[in-house]
N, C-alpha and C. Protein backbone atom coordinates (compact mmCIF):
# COMPACT_ATOMS: atom_id res chain seq x y z
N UNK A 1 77.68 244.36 89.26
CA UNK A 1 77.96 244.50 87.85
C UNK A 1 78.37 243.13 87.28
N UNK A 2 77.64 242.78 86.51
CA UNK A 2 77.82 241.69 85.64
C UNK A 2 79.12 241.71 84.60
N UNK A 3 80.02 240.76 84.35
CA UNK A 3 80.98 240.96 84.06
C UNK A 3 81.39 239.24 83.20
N UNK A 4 81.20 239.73 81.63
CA UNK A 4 80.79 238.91 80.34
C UNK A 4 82.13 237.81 80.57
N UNK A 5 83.28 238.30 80.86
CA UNK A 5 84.21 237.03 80.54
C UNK A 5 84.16 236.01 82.19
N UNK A 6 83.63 236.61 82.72
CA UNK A 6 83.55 235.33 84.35
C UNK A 6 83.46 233.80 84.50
N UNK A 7 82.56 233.77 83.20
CA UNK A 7 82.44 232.21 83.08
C UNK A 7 83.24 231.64 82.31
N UNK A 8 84.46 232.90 81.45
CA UNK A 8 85.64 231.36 81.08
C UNK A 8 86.73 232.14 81.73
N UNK A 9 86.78 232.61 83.29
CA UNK A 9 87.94 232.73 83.93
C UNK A 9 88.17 231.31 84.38
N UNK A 10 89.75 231.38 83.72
CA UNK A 10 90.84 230.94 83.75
C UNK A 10 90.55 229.45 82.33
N UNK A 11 90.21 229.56 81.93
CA UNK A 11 89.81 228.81 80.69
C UNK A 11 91.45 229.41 79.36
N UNK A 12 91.58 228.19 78.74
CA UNK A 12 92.96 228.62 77.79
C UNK A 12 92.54 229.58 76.94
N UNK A 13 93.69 230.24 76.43
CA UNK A 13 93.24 231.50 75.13
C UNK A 13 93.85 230.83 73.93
N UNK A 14 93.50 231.18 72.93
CA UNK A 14 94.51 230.95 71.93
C UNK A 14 95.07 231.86 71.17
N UNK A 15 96.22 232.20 70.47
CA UNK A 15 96.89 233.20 69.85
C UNK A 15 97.50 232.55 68.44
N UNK A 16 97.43 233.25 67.26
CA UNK A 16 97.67 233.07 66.58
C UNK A 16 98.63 234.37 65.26
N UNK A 17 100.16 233.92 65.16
CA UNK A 17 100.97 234.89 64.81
C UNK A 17 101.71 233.84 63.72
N UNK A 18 102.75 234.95 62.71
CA UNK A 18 103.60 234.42 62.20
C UNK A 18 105.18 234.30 62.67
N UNK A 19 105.82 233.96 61.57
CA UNK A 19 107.04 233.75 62.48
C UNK A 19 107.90 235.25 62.46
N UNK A 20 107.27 235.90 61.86
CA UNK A 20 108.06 237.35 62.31
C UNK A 20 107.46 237.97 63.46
N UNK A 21 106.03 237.81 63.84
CA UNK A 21 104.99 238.45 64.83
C UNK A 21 105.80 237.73 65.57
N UNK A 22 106.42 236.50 65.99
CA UNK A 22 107.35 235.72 67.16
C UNK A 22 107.96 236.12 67.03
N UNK A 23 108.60 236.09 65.98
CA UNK A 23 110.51 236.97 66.49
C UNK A 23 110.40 238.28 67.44
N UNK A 24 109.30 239.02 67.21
CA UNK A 24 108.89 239.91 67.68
C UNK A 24 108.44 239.77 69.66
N UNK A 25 107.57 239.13 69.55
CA UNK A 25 106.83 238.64 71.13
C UNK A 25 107.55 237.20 72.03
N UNK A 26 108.18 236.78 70.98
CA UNK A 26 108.41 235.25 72.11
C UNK A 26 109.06 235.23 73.49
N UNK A 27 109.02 236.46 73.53
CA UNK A 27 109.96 236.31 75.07
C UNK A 27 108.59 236.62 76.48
N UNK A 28 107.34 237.41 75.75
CA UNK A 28 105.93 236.75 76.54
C UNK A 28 105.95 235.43 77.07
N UNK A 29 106.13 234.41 76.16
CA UNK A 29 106.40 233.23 76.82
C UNK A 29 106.67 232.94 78.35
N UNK A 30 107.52 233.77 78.36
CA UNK A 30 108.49 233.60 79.87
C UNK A 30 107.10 234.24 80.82
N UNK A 31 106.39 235.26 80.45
CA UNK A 31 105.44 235.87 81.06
C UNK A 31 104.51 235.02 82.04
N UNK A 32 103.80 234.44 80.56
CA UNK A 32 103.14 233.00 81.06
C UNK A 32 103.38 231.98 81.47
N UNK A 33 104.02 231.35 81.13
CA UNK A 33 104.90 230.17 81.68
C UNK A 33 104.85 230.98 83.65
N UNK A 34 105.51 231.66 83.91
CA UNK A 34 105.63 232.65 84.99
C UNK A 34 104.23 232.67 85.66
N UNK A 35 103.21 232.68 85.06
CA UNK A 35 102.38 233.16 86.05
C UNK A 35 101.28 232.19 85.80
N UNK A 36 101.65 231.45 84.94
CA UNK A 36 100.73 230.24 84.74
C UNK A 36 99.28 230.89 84.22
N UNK A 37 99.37 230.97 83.40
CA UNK A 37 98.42 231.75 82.10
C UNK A 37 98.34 230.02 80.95
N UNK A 38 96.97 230.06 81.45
CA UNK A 38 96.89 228.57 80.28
C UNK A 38 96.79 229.52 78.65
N UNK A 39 97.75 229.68 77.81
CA UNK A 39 98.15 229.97 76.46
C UNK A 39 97.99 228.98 75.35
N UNK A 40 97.31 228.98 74.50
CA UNK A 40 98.16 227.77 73.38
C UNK A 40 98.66 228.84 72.29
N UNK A 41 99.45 228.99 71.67
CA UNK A 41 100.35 230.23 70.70
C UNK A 41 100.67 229.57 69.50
N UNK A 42 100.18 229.85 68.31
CA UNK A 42 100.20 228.77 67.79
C UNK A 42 101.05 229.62 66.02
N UNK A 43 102.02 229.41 65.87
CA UNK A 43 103.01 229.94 64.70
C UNK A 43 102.75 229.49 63.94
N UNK A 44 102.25 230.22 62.70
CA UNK A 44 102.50 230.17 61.18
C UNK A 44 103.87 230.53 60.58
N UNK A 45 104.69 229.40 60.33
CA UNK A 45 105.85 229.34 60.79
C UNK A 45 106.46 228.83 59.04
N UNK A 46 106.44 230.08 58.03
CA UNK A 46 106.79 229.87 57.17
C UNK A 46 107.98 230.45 56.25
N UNK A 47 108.63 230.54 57.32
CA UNK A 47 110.14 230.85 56.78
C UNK A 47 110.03 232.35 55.86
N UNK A 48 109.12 233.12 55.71
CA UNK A 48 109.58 234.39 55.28
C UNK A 48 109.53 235.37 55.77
N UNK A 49 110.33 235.45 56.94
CA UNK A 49 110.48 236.50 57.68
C UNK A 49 111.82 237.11 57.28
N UNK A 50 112.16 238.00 56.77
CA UNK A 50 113.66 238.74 55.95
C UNK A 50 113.56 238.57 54.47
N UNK A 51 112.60 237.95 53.98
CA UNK A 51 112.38 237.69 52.28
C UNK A 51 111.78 239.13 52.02
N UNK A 52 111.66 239.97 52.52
CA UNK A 52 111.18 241.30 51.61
C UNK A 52 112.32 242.00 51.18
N UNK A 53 112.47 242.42 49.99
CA UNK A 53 113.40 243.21 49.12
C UNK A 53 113.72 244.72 50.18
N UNK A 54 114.77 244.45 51.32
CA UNK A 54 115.01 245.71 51.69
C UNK A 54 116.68 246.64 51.46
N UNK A 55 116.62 246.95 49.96
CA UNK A 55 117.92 246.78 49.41
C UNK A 55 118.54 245.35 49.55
N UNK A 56 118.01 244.57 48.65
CA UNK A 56 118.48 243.57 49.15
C UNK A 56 119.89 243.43 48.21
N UNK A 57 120.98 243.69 48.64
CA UNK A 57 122.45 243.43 48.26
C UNK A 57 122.98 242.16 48.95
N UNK A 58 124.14 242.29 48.58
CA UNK A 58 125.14 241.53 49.41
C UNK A 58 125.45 241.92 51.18
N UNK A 59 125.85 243.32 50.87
CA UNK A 59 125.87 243.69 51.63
C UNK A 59 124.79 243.90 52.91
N UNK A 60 123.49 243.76 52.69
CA UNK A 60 122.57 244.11 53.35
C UNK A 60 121.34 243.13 54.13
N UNK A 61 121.85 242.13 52.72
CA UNK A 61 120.65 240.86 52.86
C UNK A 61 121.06 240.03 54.41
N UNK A 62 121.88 239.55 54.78
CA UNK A 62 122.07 238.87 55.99
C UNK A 62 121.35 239.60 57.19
N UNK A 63 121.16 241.09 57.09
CA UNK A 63 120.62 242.09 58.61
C UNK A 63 119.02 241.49 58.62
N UNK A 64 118.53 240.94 57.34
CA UNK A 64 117.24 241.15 57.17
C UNK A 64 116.53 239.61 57.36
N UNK A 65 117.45 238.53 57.41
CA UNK A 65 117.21 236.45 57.59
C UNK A 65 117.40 236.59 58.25
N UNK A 66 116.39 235.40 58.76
CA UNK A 66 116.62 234.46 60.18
C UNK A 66 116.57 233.64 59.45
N UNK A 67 117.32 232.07 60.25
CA UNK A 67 118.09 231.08 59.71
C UNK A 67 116.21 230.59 58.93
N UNK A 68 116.44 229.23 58.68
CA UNK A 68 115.10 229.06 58.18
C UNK A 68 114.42 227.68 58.92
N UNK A 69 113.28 227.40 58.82
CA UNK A 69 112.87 226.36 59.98
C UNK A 69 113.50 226.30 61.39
N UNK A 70 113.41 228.04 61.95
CA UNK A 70 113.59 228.37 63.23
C UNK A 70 112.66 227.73 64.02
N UNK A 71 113.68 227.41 65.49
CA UNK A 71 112.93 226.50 66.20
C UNK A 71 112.19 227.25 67.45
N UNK A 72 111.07 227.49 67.12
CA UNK A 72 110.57 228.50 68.54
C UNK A 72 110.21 227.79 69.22
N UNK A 73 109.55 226.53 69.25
CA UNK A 73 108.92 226.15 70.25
C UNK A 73 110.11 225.51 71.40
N UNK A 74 111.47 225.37 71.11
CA UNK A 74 112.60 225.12 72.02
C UNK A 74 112.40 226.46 72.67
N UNK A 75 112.48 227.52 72.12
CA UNK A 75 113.00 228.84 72.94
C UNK A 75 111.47 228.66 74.00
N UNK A 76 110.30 228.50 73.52
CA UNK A 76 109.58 228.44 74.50
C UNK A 76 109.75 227.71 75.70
N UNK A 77 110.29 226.25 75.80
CA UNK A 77 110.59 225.72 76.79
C UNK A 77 112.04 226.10 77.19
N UNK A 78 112.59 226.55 76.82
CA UNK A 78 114.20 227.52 77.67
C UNK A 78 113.56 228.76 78.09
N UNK A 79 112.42 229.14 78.38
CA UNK A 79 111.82 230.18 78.30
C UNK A 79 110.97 229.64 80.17
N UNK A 80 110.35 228.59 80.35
CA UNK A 80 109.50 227.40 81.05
C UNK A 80 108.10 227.07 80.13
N UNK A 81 108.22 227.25 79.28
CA UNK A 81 106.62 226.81 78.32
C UNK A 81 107.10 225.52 77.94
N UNK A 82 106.07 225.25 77.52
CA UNK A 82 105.87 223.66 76.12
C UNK A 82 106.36 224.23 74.95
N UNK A 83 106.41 223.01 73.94
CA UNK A 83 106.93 223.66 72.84
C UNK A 83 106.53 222.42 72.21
N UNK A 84 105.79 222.63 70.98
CA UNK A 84 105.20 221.41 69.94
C UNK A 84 105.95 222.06 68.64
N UNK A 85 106.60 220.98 68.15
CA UNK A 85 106.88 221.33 66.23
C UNK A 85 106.29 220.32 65.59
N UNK A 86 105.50 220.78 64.56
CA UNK A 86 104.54 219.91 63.40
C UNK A 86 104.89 220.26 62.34
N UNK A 87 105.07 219.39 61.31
CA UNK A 87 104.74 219.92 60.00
C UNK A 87 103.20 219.18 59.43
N UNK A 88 102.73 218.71 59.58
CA UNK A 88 101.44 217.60 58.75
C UNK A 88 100.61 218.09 59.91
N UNK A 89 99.04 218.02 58.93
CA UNK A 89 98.09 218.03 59.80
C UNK A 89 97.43 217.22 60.63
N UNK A 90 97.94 216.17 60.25
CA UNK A 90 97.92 215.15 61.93
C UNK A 90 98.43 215.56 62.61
N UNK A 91 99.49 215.95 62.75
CA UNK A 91 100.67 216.51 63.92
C UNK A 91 99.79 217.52 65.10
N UNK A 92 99.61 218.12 63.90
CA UNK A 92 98.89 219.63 64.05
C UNK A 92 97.65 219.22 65.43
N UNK A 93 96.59 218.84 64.73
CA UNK A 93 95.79 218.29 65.59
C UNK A 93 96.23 217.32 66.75
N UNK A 94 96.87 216.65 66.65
CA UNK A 94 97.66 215.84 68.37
C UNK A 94 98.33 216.84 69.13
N UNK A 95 99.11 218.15 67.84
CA UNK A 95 99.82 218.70 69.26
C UNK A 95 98.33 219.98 69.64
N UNK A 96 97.74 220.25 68.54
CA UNK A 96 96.08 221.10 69.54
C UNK A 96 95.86 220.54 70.75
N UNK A 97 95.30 219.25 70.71
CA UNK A 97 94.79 218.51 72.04
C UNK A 97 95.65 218.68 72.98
N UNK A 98 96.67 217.84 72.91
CA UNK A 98 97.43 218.01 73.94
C UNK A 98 97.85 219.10 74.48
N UNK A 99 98.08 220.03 73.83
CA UNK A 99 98.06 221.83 74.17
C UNK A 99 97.22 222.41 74.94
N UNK A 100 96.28 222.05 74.27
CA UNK A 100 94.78 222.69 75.11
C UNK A 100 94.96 221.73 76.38
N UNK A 101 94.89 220.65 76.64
CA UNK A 101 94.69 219.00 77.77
C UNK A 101 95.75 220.21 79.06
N UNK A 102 97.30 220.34 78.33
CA UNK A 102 98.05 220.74 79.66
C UNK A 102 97.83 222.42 79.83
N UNK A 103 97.27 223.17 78.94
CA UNK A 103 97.15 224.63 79.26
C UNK A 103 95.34 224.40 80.18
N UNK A 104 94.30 223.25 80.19
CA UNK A 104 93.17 223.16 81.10
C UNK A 104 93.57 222.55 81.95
N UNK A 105 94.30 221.63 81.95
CA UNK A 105 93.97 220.72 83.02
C UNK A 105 95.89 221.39 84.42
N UNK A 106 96.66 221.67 83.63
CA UNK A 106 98.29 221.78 84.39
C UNK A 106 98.41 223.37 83.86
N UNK A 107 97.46 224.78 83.61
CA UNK A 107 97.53 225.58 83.66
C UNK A 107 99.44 226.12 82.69
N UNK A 108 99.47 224.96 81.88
CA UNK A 108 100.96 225.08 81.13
C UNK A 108 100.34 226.09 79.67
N UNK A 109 101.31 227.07 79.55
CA UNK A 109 101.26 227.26 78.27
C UNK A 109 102.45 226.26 76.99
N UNK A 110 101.58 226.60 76.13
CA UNK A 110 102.72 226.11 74.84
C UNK A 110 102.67 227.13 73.62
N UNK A 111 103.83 227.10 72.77
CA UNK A 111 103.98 227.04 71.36
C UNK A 111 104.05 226.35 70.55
N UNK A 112 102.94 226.45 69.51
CA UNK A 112 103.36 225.33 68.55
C UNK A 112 103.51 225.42 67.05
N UNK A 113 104.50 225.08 67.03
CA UNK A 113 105.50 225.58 65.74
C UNK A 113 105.05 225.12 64.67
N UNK A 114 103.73 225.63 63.54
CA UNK A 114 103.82 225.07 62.31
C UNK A 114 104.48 225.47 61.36
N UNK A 115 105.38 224.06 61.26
CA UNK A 115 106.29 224.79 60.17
C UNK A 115 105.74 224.53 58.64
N UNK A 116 105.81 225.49 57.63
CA UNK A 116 105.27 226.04 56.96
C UNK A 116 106.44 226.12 55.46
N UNK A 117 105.83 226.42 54.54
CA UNK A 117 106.79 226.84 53.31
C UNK A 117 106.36 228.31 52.87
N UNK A 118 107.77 228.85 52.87
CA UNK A 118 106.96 230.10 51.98
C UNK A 118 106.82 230.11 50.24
N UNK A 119 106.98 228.76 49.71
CA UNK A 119 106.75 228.74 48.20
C UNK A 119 105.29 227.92 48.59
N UNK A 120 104.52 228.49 49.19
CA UNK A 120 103.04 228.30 49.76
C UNK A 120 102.57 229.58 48.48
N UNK A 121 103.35 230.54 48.34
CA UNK A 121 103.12 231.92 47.36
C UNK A 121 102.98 231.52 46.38
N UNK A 122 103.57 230.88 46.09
CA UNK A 122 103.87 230.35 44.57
C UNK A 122 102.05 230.49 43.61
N UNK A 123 101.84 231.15 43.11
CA UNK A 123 100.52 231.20 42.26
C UNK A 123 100.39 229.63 41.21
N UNK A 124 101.29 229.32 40.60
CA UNK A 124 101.70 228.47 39.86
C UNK A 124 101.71 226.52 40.56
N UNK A 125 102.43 226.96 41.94
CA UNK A 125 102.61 225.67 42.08
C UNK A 125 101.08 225.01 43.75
N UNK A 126 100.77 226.49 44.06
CA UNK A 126 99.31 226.37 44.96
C UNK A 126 98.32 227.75 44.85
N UNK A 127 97.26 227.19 43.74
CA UNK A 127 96.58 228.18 43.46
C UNK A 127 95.72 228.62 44.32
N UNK A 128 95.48 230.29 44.94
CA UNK A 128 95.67 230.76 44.04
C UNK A 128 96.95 231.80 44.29
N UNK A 129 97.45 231.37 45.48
CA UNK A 129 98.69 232.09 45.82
C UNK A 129 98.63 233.43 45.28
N UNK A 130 100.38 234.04 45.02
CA UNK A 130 100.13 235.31 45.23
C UNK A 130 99.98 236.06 44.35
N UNK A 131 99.69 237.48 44.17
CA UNK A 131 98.98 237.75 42.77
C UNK A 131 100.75 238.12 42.12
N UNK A 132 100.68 238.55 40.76
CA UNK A 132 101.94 238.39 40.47
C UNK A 132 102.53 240.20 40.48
N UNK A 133 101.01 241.23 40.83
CA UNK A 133 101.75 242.47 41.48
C UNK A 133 102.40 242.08 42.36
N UNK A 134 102.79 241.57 43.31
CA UNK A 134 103.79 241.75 45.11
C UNK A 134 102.71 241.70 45.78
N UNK A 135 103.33 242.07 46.89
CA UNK A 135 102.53 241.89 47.91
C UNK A 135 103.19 241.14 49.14
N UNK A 136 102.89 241.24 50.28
CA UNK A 136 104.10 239.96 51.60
C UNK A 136 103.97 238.78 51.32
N UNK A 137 105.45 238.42 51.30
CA UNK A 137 105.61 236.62 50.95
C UNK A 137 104.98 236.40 52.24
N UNK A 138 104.13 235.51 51.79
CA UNK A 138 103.25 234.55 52.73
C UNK A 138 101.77 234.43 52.67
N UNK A 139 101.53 236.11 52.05
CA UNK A 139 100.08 236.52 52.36
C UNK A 139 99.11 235.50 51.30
N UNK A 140 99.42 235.55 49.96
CA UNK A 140 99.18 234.06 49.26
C UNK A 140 98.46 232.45 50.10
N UNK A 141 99.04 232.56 51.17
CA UNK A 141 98.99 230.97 51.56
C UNK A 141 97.67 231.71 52.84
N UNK A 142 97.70 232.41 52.67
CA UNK A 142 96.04 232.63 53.59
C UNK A 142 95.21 232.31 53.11
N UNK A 143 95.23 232.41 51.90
CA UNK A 143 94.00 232.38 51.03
C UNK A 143 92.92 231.01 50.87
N UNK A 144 94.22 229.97 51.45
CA UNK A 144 94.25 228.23 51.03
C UNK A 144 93.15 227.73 51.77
């Protein structure tokens, strides 16, 4: 039986989440790192993770933030992964290569943290951002 993924066993994967989909999974990290899974994980890392109106009071708003320009790609290496933080798209591209270089060649995974704005929404200040019904802070900056 012929079997379609054979020719990129053990070849890197790539994954691509936001920074709430991490708050969520980053402790996988430890998985890979562990078993040596070439990963590159790569965060859209734009600070609105707790910005949705969930009663948002006084009382309530702190259950729902995380601090802002959270640093995942540290927890990845306290974790045994790599960990790249970029903001610019040069960055971006040096820490790709090198990501991909040690997840082919040293079977390392990494995270790499783009950090991001969430006034990326903004309709006004990056068109065409978000419509002005609602909708998830962030979803706007897909569009770009």
């Amino acid at each position: 039986m012929s079997v379609p993924q054979k020719p990129y066993q053990g070849a890197p994967v790539f994954g691509f989440t936001g920074d709430a989909g991490c708050g969520y999974s980053i402790m996988e990290m430890e998985t890979l790192a562990k078993y040596r899974i070439p990963a590159v994980m790569v965060v859209y890392n734009n600070n609105a993770w707790g910005v949705f109106d969930l009663g948002n009071t006084p009382r309530t708003r702190h259950m729902y933030l995380f601090q802002e320009n959270l640093r995942y790609e540290k927890i990845a290496e306290a974790l045994g992964a790599r960990g790249e933080y970029v903001k610019t798209p040069a960055e971006f591209t040096a820490a790709l290569k090198r990501s991909y270089d040690a997840a082919a060649k040293e079977r390392l995974s990494t995270i790499i943290n783009v950090q991001s704005s969430k006034e990326f929404t903004s309709r006004e200040a990056f068109p065409p951002g978000r419509a002005p019904s609602g909708g998830d802070p962030g979803v706007g900056s897909y569009r770009h």
